[in-house]
C-alpha atoms as a PDB file:
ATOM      1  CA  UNK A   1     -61.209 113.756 152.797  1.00  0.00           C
ATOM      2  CA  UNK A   2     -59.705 112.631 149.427  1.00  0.00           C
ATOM      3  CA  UNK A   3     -56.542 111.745 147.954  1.00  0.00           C
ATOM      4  CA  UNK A   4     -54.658 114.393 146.588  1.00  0.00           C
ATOM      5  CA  UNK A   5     -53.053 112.899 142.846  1.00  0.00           C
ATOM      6  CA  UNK A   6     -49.645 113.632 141.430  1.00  0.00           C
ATOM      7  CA  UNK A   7     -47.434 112.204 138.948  1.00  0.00           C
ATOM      8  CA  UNK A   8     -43.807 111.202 138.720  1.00  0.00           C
ATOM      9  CA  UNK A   9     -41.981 113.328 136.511  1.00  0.00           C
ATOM     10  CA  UNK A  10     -39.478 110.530 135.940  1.00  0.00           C
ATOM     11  CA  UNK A  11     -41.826 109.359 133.927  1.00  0.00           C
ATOM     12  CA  UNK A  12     -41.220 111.986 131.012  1.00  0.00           C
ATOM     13  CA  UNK A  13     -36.938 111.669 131.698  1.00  0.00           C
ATOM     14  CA  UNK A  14     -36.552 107.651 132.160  1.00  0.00           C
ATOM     15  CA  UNK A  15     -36.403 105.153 128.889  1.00  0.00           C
ATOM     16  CA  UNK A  16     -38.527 106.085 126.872  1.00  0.00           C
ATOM     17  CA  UNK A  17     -38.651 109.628 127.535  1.00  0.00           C
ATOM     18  CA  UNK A  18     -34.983 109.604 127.592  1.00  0.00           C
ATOM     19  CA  UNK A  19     -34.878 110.332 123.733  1.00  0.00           C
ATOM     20  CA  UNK A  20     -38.069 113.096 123.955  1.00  0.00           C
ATOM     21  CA  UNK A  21     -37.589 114.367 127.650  1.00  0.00           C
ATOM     22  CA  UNK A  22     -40.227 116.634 128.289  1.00  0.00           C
ATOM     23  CA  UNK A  23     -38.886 120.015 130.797  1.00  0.00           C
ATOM     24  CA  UNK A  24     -40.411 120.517 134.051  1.00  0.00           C
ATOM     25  CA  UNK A  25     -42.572 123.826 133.429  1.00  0.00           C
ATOM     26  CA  UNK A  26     -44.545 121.945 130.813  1.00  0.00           C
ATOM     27  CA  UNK A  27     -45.113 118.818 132.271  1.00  0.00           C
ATOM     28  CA  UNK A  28     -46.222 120.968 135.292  1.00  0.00           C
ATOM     29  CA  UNK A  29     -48.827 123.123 132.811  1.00  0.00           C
ATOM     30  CA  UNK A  30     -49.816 120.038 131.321  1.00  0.00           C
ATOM     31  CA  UNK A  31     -50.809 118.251 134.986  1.00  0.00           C
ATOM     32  CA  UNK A  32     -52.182 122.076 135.646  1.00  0.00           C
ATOM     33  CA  UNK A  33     -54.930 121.671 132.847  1.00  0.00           C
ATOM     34  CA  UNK A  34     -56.017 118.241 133.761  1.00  0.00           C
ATOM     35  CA  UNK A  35     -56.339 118.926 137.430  1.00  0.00           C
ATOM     36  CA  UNK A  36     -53.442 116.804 139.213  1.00  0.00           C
ATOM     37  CA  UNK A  37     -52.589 118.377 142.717  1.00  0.00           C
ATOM     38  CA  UNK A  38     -48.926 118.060 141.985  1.00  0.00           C
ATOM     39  CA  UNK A  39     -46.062 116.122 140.809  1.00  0.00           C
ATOM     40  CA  UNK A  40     -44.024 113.751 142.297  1.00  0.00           C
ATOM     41  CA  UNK A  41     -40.079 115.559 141.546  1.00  0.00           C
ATOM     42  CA  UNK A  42     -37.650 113.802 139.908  1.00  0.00           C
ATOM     43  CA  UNK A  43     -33.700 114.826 140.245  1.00  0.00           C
ATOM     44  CA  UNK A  44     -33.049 114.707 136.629  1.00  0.00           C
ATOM     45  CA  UNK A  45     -35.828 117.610 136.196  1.00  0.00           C
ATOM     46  CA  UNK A  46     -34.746 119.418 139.526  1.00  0.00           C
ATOM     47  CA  UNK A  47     -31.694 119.349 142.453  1.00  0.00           C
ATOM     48  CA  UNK A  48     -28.966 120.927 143.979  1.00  0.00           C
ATOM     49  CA  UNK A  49     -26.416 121.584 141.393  1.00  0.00           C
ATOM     50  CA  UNK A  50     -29.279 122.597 139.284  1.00  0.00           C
ATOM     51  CA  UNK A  51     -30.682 125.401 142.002  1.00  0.00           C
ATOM     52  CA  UNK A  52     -27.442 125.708 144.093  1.00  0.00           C
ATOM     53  CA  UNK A  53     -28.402 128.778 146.291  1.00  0.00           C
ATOM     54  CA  UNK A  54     -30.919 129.287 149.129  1.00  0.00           C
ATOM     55  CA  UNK A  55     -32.371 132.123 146.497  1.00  0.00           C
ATOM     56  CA  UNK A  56     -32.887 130.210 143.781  1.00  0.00           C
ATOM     57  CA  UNK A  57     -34.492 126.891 145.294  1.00  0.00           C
ATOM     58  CA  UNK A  58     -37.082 129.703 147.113  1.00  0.00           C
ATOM     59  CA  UNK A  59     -37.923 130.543 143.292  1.00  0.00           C
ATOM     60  CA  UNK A  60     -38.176 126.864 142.433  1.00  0.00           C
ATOM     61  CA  UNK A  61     -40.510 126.200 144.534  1.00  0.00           C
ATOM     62  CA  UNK A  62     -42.549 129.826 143.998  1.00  0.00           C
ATOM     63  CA  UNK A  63     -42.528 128.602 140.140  1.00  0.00           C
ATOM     64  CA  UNK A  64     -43.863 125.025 141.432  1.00  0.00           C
ATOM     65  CA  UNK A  65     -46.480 126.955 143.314  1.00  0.00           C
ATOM     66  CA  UNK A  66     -47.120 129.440 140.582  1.00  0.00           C
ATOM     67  CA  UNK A  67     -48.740 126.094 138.651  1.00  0.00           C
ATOM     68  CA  UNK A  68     -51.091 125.066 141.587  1.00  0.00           C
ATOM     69  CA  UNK A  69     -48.781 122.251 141.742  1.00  0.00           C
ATOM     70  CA  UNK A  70     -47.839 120.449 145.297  1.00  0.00           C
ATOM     71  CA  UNK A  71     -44.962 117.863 145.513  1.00  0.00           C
ATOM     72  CA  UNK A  72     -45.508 114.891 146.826  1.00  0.00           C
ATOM     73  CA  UNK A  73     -42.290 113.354 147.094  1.00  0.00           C
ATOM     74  CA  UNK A  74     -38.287 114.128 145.814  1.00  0.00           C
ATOM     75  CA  UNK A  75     -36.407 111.031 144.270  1.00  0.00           C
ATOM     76  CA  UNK A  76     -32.626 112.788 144.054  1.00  0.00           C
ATOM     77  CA  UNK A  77     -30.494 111.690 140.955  1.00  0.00           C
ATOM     78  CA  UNK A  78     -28.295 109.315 142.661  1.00  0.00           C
ATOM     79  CA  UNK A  79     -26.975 108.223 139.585  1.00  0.00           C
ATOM     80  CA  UNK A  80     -27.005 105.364 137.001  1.00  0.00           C
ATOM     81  CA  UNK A  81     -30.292 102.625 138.020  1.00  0.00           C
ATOM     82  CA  UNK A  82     -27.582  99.943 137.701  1.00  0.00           C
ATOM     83  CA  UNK A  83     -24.830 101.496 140.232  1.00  0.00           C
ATOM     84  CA  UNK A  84     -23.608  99.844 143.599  1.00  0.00           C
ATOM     85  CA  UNK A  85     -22.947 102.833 145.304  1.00  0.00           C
ATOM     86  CA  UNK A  86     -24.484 101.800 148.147  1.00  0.00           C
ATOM     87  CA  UNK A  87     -22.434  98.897 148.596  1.00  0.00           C
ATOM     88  CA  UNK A  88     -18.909  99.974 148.156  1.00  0.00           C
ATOM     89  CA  UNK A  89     -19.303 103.614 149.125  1.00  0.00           C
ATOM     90  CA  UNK A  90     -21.761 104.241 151.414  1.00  0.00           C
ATOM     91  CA  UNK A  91     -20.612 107.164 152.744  1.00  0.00           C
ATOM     92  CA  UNK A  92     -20.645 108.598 149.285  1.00  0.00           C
ATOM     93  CA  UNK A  93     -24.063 107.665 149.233  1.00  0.00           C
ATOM     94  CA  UNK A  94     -24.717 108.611 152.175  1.00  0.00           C
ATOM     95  CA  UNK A  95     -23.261 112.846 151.449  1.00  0.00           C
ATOM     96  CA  UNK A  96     -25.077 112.684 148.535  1.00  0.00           C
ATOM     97  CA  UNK A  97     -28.237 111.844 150.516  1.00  0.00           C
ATOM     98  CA  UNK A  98     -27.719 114.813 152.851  1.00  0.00           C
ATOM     99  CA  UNK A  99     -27.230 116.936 150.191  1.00  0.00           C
ATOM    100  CA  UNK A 100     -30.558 116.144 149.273  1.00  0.00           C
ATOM    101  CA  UNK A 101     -31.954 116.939 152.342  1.00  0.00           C
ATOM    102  CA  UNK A 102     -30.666 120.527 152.520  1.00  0.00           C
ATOM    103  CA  UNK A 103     -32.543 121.133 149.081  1.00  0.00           C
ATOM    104  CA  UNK A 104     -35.922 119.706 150.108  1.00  0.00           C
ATOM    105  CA  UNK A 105     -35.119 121.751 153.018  1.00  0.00           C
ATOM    106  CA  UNK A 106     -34.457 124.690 151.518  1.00  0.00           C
ATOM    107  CA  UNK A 107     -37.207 124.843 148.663  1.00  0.00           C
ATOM    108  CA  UNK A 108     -39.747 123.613 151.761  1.00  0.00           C
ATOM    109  CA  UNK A 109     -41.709 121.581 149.182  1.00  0.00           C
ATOM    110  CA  UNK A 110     -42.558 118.109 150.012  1.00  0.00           C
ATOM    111  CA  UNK A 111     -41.916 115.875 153.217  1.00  0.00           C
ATOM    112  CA  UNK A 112     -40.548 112.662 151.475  1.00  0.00           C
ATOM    113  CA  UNK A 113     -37.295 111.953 149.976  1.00  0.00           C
ATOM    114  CA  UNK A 114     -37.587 108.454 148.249  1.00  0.00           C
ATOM    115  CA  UNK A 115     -34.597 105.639 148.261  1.00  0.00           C
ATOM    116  CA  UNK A 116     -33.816 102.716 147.005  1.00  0.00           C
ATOM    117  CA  UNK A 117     -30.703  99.854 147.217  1.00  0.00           C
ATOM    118  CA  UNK A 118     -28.941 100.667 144.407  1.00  0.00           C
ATOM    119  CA  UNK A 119     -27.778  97.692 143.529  1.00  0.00           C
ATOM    120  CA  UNK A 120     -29.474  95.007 140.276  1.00  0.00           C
ATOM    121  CA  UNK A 121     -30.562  91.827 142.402  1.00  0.00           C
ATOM    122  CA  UNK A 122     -27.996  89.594 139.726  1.00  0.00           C
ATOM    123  CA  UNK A 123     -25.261  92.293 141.882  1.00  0.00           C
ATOM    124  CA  UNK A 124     -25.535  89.695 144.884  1.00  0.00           C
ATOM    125  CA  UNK A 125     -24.109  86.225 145.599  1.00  0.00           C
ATOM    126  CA  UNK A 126     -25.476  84.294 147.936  1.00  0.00           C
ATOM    127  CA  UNK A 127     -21.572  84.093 150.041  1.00  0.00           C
ATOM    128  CA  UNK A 128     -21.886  88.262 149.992  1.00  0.00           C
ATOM    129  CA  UNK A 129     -25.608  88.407 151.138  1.00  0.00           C
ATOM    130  CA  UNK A 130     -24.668  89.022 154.899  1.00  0.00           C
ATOM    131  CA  UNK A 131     -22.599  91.556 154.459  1.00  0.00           C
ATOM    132  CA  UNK A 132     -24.919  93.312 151.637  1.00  0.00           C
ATOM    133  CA  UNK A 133     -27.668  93.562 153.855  1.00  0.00           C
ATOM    134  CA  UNK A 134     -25.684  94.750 157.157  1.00  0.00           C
ATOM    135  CA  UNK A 135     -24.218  98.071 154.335  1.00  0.00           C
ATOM    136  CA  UNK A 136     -27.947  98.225 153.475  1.00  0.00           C
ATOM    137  CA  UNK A 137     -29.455  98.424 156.762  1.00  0.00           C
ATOM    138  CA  UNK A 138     -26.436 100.843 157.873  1.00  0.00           C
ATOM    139  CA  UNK A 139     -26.951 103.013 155.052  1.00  0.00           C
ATOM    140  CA  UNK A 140     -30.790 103.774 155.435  1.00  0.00           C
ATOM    141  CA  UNK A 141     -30.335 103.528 158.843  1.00  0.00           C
ATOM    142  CA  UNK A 142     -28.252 106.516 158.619  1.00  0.00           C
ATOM    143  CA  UNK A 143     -30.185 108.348 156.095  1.00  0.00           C
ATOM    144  CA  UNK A 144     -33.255 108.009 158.139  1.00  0.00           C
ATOM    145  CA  UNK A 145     -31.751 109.870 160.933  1.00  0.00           C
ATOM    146  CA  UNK A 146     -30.014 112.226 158.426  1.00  0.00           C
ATOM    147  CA  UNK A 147     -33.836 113.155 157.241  1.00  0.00           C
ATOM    148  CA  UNK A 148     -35.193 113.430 161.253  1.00  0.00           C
ATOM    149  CA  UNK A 149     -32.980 116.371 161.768  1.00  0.00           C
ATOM    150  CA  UNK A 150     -35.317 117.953 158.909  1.00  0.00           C
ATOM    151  CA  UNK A 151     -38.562 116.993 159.877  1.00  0.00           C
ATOM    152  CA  UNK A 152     -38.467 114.556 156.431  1.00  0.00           C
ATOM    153  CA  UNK A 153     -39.716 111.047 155.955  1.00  0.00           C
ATOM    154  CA  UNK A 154     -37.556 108.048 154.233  1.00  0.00           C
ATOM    155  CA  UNK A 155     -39.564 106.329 151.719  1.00  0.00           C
ATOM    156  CA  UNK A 156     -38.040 103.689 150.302  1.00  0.00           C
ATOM    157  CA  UNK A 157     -39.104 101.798 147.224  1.00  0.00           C
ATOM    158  CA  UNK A 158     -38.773  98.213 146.690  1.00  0.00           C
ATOM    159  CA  UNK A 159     -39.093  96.777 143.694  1.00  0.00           C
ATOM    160  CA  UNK A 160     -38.066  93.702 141.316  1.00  0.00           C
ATOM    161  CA  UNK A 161     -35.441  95.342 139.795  1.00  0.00           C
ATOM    162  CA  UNK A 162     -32.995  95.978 142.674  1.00  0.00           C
ATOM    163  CA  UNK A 163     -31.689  93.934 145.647  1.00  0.00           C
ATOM    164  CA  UNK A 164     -33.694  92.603 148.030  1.00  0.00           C
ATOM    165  CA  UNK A 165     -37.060  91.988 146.631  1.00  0.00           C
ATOM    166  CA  UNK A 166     -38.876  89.086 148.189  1.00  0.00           C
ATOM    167  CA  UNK A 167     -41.940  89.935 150.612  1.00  0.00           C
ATOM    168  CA  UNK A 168     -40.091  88.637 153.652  1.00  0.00           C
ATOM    169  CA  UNK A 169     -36.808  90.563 152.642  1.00  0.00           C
ATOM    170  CA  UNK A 170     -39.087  93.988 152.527  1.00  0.00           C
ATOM    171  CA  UNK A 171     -40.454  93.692 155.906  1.00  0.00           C
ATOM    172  CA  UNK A 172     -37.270  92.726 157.894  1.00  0.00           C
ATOM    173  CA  UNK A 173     -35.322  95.286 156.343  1.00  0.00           C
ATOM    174  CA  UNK A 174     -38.021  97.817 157.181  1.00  0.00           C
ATOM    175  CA  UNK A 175     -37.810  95.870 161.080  1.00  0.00           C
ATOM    176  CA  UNK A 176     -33.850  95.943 161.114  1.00  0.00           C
ATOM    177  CA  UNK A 177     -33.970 100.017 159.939  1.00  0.00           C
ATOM    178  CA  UNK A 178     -35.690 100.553 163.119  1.00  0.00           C
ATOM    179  CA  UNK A 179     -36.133 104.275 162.248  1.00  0.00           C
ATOM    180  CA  UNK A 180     -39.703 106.142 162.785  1.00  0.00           C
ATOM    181  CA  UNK A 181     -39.309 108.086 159.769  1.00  0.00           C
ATOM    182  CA  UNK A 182     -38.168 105.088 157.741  1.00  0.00           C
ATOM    183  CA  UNK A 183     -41.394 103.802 155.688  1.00  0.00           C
ATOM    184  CA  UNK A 184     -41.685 102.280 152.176  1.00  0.00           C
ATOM    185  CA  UNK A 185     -43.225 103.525 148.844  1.00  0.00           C
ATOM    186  CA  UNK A 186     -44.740 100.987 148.067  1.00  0.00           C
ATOM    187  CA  UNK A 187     -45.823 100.603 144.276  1.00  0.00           C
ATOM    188  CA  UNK A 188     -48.663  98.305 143.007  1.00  0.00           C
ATOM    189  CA  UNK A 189     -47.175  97.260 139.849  1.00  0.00           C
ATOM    190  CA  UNK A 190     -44.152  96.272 141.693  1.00  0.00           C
ATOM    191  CA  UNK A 191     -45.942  94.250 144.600  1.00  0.00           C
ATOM    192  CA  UNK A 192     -48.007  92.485 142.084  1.00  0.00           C
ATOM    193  CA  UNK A 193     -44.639  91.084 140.132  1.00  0.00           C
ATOM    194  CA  UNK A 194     -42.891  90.580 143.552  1.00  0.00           C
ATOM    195  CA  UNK A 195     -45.626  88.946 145.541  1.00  0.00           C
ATOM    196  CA  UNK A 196     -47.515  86.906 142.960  1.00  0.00           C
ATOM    197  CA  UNK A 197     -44.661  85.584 140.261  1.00  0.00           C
ATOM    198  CA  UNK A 198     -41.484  86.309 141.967  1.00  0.00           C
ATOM    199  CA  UNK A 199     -40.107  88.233 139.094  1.00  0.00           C
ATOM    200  CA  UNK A 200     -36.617  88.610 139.254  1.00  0.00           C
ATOM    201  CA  UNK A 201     -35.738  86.540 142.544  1.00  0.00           C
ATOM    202  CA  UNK A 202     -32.724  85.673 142.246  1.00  0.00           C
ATOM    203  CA  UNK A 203     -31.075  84.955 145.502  1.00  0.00           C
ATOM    204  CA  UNK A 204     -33.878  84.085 147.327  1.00  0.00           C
ATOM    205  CA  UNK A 205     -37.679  83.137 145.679  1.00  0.00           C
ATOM    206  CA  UNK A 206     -40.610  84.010 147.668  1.00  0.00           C
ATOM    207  CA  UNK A 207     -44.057  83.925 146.330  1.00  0.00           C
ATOM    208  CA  UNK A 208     -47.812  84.397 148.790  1.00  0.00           C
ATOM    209  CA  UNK A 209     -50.381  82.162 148.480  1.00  0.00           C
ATOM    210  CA  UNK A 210     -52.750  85.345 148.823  1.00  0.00           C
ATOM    211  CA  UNK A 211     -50.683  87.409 146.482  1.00  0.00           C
ATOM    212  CA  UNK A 212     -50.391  90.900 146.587  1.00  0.00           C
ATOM    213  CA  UNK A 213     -53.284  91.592 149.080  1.00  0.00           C
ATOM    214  CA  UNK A 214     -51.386  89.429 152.122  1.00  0.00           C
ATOM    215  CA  UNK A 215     -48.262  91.600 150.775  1.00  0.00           C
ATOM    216  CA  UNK A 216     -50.440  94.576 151.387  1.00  0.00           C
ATOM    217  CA  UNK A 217     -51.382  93.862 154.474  1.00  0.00           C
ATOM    218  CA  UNK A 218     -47.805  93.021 155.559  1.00  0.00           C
ATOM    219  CA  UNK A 219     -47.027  96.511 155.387  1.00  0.00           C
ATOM    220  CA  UNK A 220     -49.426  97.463 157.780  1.00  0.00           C
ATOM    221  CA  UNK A 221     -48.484 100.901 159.202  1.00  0.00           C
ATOM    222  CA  UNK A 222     -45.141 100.839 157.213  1.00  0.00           C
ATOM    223  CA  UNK A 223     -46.478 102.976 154.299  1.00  0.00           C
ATOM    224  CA  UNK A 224     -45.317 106.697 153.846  1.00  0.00           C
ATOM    225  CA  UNK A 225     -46.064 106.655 150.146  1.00  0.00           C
ATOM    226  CA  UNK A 226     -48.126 105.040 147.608  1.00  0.00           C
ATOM    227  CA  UNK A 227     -47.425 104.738 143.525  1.00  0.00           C
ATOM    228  CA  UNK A 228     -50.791 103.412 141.811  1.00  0.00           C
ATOM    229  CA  UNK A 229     -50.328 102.126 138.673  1.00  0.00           C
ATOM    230  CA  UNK A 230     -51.416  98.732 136.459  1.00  0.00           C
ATOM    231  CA  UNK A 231     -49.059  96.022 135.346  1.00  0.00           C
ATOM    232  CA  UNK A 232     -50.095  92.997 132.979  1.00  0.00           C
ATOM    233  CA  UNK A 233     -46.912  90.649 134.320  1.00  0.00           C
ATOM    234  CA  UNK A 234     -44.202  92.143 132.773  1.00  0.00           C
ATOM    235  CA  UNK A 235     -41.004  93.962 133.334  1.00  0.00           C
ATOM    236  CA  UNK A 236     -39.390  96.770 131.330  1.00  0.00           C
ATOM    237  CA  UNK A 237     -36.459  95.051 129.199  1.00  0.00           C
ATOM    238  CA  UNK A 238     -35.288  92.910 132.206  1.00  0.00           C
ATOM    239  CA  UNK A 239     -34.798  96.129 134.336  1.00  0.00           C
ATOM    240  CA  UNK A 240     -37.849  95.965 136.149  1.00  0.00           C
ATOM    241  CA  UNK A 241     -41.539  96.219 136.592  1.00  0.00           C
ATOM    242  CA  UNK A 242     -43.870  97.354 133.392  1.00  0.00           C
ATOM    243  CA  UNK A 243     -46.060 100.190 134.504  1.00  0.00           C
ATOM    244  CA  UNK A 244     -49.427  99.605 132.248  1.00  0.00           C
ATOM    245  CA  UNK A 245     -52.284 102.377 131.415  1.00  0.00           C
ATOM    246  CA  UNK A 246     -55.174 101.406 134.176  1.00  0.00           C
ATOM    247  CA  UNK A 247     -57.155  98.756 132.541  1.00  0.00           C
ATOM    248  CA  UNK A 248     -54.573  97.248 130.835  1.00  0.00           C
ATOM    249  CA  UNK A 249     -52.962  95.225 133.345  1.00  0.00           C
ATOM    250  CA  UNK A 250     -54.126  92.258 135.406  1.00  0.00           C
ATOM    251  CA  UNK A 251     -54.439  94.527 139.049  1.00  0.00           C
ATOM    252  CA  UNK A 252     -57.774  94.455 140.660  1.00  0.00           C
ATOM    253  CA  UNK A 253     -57.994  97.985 142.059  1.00  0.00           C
ATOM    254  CA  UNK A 254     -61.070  97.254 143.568  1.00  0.00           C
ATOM    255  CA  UNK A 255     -59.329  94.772 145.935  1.00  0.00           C
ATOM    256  CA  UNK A 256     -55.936  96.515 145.888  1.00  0.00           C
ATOM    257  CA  UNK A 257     -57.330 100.313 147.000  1.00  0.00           C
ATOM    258  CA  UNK A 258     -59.428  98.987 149.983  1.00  0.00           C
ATOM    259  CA  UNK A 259     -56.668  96.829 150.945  1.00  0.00           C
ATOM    260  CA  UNK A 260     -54.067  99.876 151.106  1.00  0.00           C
ATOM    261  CA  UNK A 261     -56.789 102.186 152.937  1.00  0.00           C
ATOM    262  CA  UNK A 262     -57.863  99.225 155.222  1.00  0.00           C
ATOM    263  CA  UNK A 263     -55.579  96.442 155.449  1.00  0.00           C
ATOM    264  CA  UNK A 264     -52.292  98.520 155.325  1.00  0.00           C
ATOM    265  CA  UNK A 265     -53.696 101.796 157.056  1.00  0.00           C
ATOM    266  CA  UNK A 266     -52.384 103.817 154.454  1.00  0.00           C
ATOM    267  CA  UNK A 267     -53.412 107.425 155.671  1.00  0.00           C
ATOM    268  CA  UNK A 268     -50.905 109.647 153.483  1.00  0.00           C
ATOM    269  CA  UNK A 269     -52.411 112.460 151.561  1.00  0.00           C
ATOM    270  CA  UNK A 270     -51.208 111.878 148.213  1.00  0.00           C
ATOM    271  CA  UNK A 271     -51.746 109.020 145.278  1.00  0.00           C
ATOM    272  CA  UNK A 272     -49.140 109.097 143.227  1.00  0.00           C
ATOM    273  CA  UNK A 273     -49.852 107.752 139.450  1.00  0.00           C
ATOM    274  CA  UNK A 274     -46.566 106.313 137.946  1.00  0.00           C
ATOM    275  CA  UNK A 275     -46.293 105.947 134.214  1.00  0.00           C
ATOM    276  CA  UNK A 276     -42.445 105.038 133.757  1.00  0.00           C
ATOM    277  CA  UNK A 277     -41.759 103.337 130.439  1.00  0.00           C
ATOM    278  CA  UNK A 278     -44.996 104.396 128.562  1.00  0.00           C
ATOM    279  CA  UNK A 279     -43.957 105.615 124.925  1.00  0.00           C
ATOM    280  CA  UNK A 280     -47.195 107.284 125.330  1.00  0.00           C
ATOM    281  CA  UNK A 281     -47.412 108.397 128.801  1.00  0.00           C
ATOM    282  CA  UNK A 282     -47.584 112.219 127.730  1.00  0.00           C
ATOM    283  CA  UNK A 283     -51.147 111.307 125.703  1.00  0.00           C
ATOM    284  CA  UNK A 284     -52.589 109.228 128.434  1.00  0.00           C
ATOM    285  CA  UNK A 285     -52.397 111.517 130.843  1.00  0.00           C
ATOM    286  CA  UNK A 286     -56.313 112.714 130.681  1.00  0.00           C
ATOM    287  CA  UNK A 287     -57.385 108.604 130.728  1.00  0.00           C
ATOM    288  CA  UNK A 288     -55.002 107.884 133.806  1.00  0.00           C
ATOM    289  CA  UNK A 289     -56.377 111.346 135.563  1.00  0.00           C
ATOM    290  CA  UNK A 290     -60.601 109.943 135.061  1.00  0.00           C
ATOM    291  CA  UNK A 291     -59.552 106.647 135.974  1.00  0.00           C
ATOM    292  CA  UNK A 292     -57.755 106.854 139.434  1.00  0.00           C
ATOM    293  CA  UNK A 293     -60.616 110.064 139.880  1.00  0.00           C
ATOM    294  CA  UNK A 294     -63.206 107.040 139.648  1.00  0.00           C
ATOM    295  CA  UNK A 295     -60.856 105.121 142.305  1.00  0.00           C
ATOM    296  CA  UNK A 296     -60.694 108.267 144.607  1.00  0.00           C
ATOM    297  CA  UNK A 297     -63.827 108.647 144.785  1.00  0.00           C
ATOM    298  CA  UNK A 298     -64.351 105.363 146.029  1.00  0.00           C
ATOM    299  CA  UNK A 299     -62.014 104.296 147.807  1.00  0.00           C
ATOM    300  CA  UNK A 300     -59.646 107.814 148.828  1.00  0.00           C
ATOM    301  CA  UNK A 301     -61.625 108.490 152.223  1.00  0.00           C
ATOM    302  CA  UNK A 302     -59.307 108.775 154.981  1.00  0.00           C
END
């Protein structure tokens, strides 16, 4: 069986989409006509103030449906990429998560709810780390058994750009979360930076001597999610990992796909191809479609 593909919507509301956002029902036509299995659903293109009834998030996902599309995952507007919300009002957070819940819920659409810390890793002084991990760990603790009453998975996505993002960091958090719906999305471009030159390590600095394979492989049977995309050692004005067309980046997918399939165990359905912060990312849509086809078909057997 193959990998079914999607693509983040984000990708067409986030910088530089953010000046030419592109709405849902044609981004959904567009993924239609090159044969994607479904999209990966941003909050800024759906959520619950947006489709505040029972009724209307049962035609949401009937419209999502009507375009052959699946969803792969939800990532709920939680609010601005630099906030600490997490920190200082987790609680808040927390509501806001469950809220969240009931609309995945409700529409009956996709499994996975994705998180993330909230905070910019310059946020944290090394005096405060203690107590920034404890609200961290309490907070997706709580989320993950939030989601269990609903039959949903936690993914949560680490990355360069927000707090704790060295190798080591990602796998005790996921060990101190100690929930069995609690897994991570884990993105290539983002394990590449994190893994292999510590981009963005600022309280702690943690490289692997075998790079973003032995990262891989750390996450053995921790993966609920997977966001395939190229990155050429770069980040996005400072905020955080450059997502690259395939090809132009310095990932070998021919190492990094068998690795996920048989070094991580990655058995989840979908492949989800990520194309924040492309000025182009409408117009390579067709190229990224062929190329992670060609990677599918070798490598998407599970």
């Amino acid at each position: 069986m193959k990998r079914k593909i999607s693509v983040g919507t984000w990708c067409f509301q986030f910088p530089p989409y953010d000046k030419k956002k592109i709405g849902l029902e044609d981004v959904m036509k567009k993924l239609s006509e090159l044969g994607y299995d479904g999209i990966s659903l941003d909050g800024n293109h759906a959520n619950p103030e947006m489709f505040p009834t029972l009724e209307s998030r049962k035609e949401l996902a009937k419209l999502i449906e009507s375009y052959g599309m699946g969803v792969s995952e939800f990532g709920p507007k939680y609010g601005v990429v630099a906030g600490i919300i997490i920190q200082y009002m987790p609680e808040t957070w927390l509501a806001e998560v469950r809220n969240n819940l009931k609309f995945i819920s409700d529409c009956g659409f996709t499994k996975n709810i994705r998180v993330d810390t909230r905070a910019v890793p310059t946020y944290l002084v090394e005096s405060d780390y203690n107590r920034a991990w404890d609200t961290t760990v309490y907070a997706f603790k709580e989320a993950a058994k939030s989601a269990q009453d609903y039959g949903i998975q936690v993914v949560w996505e680490f990355e360069p750009g927000f707090l704790f993002n060295t190798p080591s960091e990602v796998i005790q958090l996921y060990k101190d979360v100690d929930e069995p719906n609690f897994t991570f999305e884990l993105d290539t471009a983002h394990v590449y930076l994190m893994s292999e030159l510590g981009v963005m390590q600022y309280t702690k600095q943690e490289t692997l001597p075998g790079g973003q394979l032995e990262f891989i492989e750390m996450c053995k049977d921790k993966i609920g999610l997977v966001h395939i995309i190229d990155n050429d050692g770069t980040t996005y004005e400072g905020i955080t990992s450059m997502h690259n067309a395939f090809g132009e980046g310095h990932i070998d997918f021919d190492k990094v796909m068998p690795a996920l399939r048989d070094k991580a165990n990655y058995k989840g359905e979908w492949w989800v191809v990520d194309l924040v912060f492309n000025d182009n990312a409408w117009d390579i849509l067709k190229d990224a479609k062929q190329a992670i086809d060609i990677l599918n078909e070798k490598y998407g057997d599970y």
